[in-house]
C-alpha atoms as a PDB file:
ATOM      1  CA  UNK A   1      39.419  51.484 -36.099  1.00  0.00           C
ATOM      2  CA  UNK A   2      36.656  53.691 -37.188  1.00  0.00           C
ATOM      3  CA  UNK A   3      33.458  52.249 -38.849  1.00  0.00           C
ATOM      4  CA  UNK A   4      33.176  54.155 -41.708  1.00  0.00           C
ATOM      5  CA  UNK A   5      29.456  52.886 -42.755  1.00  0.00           C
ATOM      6  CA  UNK A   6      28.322  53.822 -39.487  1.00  0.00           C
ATOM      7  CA  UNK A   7      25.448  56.324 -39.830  1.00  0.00           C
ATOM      8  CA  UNK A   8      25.721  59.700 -37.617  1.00  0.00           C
ATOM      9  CA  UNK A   9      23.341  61.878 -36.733  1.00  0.00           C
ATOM     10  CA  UNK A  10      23.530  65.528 -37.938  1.00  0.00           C
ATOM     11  CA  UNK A  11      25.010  67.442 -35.136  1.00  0.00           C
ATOM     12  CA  UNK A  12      22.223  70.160 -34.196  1.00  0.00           C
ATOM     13  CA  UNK A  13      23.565  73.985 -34.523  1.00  0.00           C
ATOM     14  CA  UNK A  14      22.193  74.425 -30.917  1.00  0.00           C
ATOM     15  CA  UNK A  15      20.378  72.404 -27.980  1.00  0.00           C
ATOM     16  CA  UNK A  16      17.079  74.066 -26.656  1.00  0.00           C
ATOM     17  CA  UNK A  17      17.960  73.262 -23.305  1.00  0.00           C
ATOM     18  CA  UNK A  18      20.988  71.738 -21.088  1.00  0.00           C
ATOM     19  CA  UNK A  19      18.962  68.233 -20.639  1.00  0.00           C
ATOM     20  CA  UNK A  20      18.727  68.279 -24.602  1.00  0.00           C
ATOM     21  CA  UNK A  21      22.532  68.368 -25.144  1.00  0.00           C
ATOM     22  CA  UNK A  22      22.769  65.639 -22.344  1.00  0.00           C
ATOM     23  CA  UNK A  23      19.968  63.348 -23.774  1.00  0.00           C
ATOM     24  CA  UNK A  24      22.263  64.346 -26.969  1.00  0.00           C
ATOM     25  CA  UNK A  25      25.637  63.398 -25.685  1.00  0.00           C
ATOM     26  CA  UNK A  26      24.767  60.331 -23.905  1.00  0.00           C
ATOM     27  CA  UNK A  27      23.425  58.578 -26.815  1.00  0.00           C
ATOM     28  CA  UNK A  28      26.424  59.674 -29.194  1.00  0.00           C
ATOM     29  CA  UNK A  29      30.333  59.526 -29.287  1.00  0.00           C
ATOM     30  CA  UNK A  30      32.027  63.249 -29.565  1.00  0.00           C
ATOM     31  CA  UNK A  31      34.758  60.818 -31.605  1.00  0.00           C
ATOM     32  CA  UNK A  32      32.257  60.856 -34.284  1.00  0.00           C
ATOM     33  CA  UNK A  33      32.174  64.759 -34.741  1.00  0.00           C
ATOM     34  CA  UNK A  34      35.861  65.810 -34.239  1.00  0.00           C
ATOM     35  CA  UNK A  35      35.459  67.588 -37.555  1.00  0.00           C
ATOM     36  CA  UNK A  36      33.096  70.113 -35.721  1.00  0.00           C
ATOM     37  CA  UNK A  37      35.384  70.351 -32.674  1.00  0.00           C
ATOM     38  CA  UNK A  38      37.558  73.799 -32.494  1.00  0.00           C
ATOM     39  CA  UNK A  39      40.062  74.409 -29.741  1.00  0.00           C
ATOM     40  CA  UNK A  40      39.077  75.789 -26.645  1.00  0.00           C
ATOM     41  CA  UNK A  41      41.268  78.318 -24.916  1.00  0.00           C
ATOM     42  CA  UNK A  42      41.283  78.378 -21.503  1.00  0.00           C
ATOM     43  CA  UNK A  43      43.399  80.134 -18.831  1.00  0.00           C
ATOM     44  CA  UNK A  44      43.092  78.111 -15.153  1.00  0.00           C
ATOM     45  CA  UNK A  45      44.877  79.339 -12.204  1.00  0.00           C
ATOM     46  CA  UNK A  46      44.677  76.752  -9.434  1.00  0.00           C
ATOM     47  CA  UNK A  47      46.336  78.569  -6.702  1.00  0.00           C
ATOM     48  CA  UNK A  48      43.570  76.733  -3.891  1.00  0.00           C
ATOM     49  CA  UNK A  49      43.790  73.107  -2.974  1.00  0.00           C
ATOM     50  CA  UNK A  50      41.169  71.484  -1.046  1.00  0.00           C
ATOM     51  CA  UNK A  51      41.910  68.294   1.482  1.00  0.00           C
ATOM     52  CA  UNK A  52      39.813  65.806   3.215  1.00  0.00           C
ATOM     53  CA  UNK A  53      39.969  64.822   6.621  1.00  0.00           C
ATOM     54  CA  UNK A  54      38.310  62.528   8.735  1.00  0.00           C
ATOM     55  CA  UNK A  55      36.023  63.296  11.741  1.00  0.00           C
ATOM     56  CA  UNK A  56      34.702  61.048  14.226  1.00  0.00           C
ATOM     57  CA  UNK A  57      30.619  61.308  14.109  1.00  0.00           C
ATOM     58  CA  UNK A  58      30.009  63.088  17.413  1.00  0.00           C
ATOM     59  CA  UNK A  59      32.564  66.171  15.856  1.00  0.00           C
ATOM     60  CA  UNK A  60      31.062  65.838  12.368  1.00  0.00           C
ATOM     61  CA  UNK A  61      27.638  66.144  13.889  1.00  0.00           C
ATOM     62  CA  UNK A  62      28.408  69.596  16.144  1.00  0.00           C
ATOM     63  CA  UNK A  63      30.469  70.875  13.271  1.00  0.00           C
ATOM     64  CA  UNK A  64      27.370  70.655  11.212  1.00  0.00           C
ATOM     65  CA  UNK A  65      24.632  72.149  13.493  1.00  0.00           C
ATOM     66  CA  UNK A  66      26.944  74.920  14.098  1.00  0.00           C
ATOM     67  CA  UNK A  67      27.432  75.108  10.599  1.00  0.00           C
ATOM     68  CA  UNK A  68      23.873  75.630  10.216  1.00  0.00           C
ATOM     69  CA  UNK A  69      23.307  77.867  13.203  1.00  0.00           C
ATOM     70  CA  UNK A  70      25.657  80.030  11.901  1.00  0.00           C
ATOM     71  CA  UNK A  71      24.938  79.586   7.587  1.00  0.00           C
ATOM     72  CA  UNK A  72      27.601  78.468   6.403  1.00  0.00           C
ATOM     73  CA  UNK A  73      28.574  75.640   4.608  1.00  0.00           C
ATOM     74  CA  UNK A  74      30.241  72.852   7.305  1.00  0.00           C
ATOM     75  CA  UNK A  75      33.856  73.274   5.274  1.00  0.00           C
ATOM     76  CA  UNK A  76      34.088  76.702   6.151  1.00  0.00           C
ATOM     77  CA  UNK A  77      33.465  76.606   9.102  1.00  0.00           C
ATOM     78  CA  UNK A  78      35.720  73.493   9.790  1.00  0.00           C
ATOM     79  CA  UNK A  79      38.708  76.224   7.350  1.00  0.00           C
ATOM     80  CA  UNK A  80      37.465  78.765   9.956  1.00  0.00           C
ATOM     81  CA  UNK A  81      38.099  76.570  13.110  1.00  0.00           C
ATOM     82  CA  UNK A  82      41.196  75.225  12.135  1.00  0.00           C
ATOM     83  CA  UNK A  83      42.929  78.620  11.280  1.00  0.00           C
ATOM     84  CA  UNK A  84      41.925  80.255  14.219  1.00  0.00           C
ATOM     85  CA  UNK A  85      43.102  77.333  16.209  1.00  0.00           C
ATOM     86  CA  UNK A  86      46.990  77.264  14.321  1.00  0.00           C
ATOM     87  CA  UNK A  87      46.783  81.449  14.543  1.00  0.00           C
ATOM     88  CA  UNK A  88      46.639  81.087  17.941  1.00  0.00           C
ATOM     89  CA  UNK A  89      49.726  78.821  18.122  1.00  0.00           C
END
């Protein structure tokens, strides 16, 4: 149930800056300004999943300083590596 003497802060038409809004948000409740909310929409097509796998250290370690070697980010290369590897059969 809602306390309806609670005092709320004006919402402010705009935030000078990202860390603003967040210094905003973490002190107040987005419950308390539903009356401001509109609906948002959005069209997501999710067509990519991503899955973890473990690595022993030692492999973790070389996939990484190839990673580097090579600059790319270590999941790419370890996409790269695998595809190649279940191309080939």
């Amino acid at each position: 149930m809602r306390d309806t003497d609670k005092k709320i802060d004006p919402l402010p038409d705009e935030f000078r800056s990202e860390d603003e809004a967040a210094d905003f948000w973490d002190t107040h409740s987005i419950a308390d300004y539903e009356e401001t909310l509109e609906p948002a929409h959005v069209e997501v097509d999710l067509k990519r999943r991503h899955f973890a796998i473990e690595v022993d250290e030692e492999t973790f370690l070389a996939l990484r300083e190839s990673a580097r070697r090579q600059h790319k980010p270590v999941k790419q290369l370890a996409s790269e590596i695998l595809k190649q590897k279940f191309a080939a059969g």
